[in-house]
N, C-alpha and C. Protein backbone atom coordinates (compact mmCIF):
# COMPACT_ATOMS: atom_id res chain seq x y z
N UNK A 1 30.36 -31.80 17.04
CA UNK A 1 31.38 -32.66 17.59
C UNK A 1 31.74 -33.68 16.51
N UNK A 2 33.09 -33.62 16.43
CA UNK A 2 33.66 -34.80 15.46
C UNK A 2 34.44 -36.20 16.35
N UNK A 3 34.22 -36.98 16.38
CA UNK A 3 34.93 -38.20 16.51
C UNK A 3 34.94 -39.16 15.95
N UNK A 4 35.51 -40.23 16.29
CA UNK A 4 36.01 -41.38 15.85
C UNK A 4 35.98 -42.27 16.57
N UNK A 5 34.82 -43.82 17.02
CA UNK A 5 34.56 -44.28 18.06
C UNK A 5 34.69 -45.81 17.43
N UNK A 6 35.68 -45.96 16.45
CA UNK A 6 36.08 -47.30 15.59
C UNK A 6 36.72 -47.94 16.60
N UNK A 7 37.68 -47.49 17.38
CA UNK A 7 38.82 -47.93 18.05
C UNK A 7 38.16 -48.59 19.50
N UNK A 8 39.69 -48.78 20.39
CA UNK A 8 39.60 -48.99 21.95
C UNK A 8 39.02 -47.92 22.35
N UNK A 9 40.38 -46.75 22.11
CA UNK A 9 39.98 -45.41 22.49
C UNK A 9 38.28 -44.77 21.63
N UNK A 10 38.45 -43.56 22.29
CA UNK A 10 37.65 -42.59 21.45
C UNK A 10 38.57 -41.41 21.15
N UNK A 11 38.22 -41.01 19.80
CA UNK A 11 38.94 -39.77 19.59
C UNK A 11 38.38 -38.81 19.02
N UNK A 12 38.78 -37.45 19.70
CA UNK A 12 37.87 -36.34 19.47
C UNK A 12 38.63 -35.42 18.53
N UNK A 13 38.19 -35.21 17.45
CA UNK A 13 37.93 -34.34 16.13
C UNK A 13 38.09 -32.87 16.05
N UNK A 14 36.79 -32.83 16.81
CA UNK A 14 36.25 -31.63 16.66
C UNK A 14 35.11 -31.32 17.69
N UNK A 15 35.64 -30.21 18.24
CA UNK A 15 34.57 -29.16 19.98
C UNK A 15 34.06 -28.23 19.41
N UNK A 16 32.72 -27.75 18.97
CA UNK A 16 32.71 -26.79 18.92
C UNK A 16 31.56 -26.04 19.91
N UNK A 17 31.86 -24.78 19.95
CA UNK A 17 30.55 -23.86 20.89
C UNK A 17 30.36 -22.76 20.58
N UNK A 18 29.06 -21.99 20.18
CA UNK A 18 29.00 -20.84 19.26
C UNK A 18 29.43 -19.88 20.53
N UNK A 19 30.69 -18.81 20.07
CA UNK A 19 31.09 -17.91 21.04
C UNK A 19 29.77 -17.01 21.56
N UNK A 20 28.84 -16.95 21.07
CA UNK A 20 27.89 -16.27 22.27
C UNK A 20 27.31 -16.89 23.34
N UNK A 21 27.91 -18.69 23.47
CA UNK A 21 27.11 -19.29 23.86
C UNK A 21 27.99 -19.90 24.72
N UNK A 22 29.55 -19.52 24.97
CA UNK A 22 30.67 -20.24 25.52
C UNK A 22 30.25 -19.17 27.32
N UNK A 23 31.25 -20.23 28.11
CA UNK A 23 31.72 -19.86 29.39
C UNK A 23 29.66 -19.74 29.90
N UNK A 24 29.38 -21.09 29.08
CA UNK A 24 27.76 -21.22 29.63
C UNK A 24 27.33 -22.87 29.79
N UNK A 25 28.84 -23.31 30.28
CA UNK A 25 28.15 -24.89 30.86
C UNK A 25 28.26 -25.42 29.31
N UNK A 26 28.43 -25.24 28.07
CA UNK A 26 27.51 -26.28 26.85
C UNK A 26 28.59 -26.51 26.68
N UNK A 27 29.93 -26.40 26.56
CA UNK A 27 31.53 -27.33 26.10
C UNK A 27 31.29 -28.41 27.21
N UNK A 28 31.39 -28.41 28.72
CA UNK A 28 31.19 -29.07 29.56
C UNK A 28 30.09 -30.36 29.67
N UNK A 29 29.15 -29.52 28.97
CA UNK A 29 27.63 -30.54 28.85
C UNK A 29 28.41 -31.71 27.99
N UNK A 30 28.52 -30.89 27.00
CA UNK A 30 28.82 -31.95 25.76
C UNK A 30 29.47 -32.96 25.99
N UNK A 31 31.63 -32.25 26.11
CA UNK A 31 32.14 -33.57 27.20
C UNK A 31 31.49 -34.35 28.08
N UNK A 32 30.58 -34.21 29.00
CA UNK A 32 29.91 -35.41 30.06
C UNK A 32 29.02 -35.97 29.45
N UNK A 33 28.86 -35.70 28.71
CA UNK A 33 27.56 -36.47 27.46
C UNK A 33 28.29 -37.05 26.66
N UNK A 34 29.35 -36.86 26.48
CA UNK A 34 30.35 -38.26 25.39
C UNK A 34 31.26 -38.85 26.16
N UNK A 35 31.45 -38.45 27.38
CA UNK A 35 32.30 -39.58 28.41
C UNK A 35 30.91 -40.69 29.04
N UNK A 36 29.42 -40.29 29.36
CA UNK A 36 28.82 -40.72 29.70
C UNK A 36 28.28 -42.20 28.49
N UNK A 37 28.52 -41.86 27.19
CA UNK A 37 27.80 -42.38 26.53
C UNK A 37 29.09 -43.56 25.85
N UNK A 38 30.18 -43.45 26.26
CA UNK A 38 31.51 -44.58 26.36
C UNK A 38 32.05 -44.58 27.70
N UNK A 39 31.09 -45.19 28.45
CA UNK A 39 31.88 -45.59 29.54
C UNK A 39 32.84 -46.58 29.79
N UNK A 40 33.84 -46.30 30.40
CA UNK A 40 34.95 -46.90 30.60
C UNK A 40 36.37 -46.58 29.57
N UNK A 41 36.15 -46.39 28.42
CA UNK A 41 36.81 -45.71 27.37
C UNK A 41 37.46 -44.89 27.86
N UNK A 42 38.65 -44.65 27.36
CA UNK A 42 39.50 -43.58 27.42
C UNK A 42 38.90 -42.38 26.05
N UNK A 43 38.78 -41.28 26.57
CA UNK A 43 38.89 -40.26 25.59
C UNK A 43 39.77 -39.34 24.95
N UNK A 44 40.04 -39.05 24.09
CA UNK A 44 40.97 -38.31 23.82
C UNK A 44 40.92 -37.00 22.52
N UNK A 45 41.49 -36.16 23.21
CA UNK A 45 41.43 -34.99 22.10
C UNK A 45 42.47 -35.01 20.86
N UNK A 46 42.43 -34.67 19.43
CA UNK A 46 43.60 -34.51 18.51
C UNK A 46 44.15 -33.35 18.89
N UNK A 47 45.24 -33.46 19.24
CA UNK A 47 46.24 -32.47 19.10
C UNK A 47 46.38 -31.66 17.68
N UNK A 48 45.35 -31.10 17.25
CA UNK A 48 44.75 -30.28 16.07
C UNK A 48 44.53 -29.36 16.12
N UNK A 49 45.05 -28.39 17.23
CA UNK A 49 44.64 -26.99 17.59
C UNK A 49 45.96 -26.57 17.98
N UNK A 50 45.91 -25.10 17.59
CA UNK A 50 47.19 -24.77 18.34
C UNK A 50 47.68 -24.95 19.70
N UNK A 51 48.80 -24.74 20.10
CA UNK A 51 48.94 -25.47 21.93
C UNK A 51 48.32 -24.12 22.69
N UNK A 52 47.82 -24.89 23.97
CA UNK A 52 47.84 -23.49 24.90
C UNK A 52 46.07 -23.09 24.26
N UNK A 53 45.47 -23.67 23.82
CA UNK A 53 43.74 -22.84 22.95
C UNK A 53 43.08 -23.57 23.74
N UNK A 54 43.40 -25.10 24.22
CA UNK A 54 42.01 -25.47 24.61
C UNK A 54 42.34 -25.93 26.07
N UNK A 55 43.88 -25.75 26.85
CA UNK A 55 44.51 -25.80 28.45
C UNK A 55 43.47 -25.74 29.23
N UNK A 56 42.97 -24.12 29.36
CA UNK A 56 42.10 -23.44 30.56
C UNK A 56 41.19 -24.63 30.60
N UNK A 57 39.99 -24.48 29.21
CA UNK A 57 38.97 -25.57 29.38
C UNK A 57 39.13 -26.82 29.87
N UNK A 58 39.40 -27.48 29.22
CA UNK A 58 40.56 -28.90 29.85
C UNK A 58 40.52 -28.89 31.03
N UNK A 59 41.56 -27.96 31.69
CA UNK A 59 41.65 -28.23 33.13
C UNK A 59 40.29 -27.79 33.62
N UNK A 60 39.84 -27.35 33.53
CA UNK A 60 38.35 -26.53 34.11
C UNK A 60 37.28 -28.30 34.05
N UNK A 61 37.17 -28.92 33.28
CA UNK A 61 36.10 -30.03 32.91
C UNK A 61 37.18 -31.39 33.71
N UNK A 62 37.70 -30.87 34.05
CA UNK A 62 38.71 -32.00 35.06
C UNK A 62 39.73 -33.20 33.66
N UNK A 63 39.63 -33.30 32.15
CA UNK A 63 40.71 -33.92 31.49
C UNK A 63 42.22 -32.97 31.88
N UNK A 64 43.14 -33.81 31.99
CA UNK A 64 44.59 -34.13 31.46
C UNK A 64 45.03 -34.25 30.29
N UNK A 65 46.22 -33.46 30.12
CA UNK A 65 47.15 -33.36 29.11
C UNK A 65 47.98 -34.59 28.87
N UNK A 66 48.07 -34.77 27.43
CA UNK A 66 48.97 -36.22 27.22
C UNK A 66 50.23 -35.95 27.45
N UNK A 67 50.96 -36.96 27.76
CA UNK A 67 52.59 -36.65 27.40
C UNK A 67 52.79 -36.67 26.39
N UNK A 68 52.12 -37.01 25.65
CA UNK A 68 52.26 -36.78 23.33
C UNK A 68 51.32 -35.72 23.10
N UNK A 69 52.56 -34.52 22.82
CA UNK A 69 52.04 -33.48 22.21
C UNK A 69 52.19 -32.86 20.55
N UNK A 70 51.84 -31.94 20.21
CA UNK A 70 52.22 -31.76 19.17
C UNK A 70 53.42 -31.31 18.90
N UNK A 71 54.39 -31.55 17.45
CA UNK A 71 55.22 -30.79 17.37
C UNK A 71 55.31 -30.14 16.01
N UNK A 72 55.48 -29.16 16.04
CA UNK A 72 55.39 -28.13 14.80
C UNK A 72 57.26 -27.90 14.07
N UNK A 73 57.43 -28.21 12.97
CA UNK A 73 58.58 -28.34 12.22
C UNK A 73 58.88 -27.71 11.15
N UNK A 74 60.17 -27.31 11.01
CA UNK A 74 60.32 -26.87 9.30
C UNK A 74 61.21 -26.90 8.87
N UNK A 75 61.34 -26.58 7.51
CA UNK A 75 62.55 -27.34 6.79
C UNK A 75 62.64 -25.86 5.93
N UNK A 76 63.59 -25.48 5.19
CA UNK A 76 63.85 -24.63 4.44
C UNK A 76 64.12 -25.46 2.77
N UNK A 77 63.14 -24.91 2.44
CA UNK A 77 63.72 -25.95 1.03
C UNK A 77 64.12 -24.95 -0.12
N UNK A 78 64.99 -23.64 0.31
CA UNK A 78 65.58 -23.21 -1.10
C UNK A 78 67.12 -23.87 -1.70
């Protein structure tokens, strides 16, 4: 787990869970073990993943989606 606990908020970095070890409670553990350990804090994930990768989970551990999402852009520079 990566964060950043300088701020008001908290901000989360980095989730990780070894895929043999997912859809087994330990993404879940973890979240209630870093909401437990800043209480009252708002938490928050970086919008650092593609959209739509980490939804299911999310809703499953009971967080909400921000209204600031990512936006992906491009420019043609020939």
């Amino acid at each position: 787990m990566l964060l950043d606990d300088s701020g008001k908020d908290i901000r989360l970095f980095g989730l990780a869970v070894d895929p043999a070890r997912r859809r087994q409670g330990f993404g879940r553990s973890l979240t209630d073990a870093l909401a437990a350990r800043y209480p009252g804090r708002r938490l928050f994930i970086i919008e650092n993943v593609p959209e739509g990768l980490l939804d299911r989970f999310m809703r499953r551990i009971g967080w909400r989606k921000s209204t600031l999402t990512q936006s992906e852009m491009a420019i043609d520079l020939t």
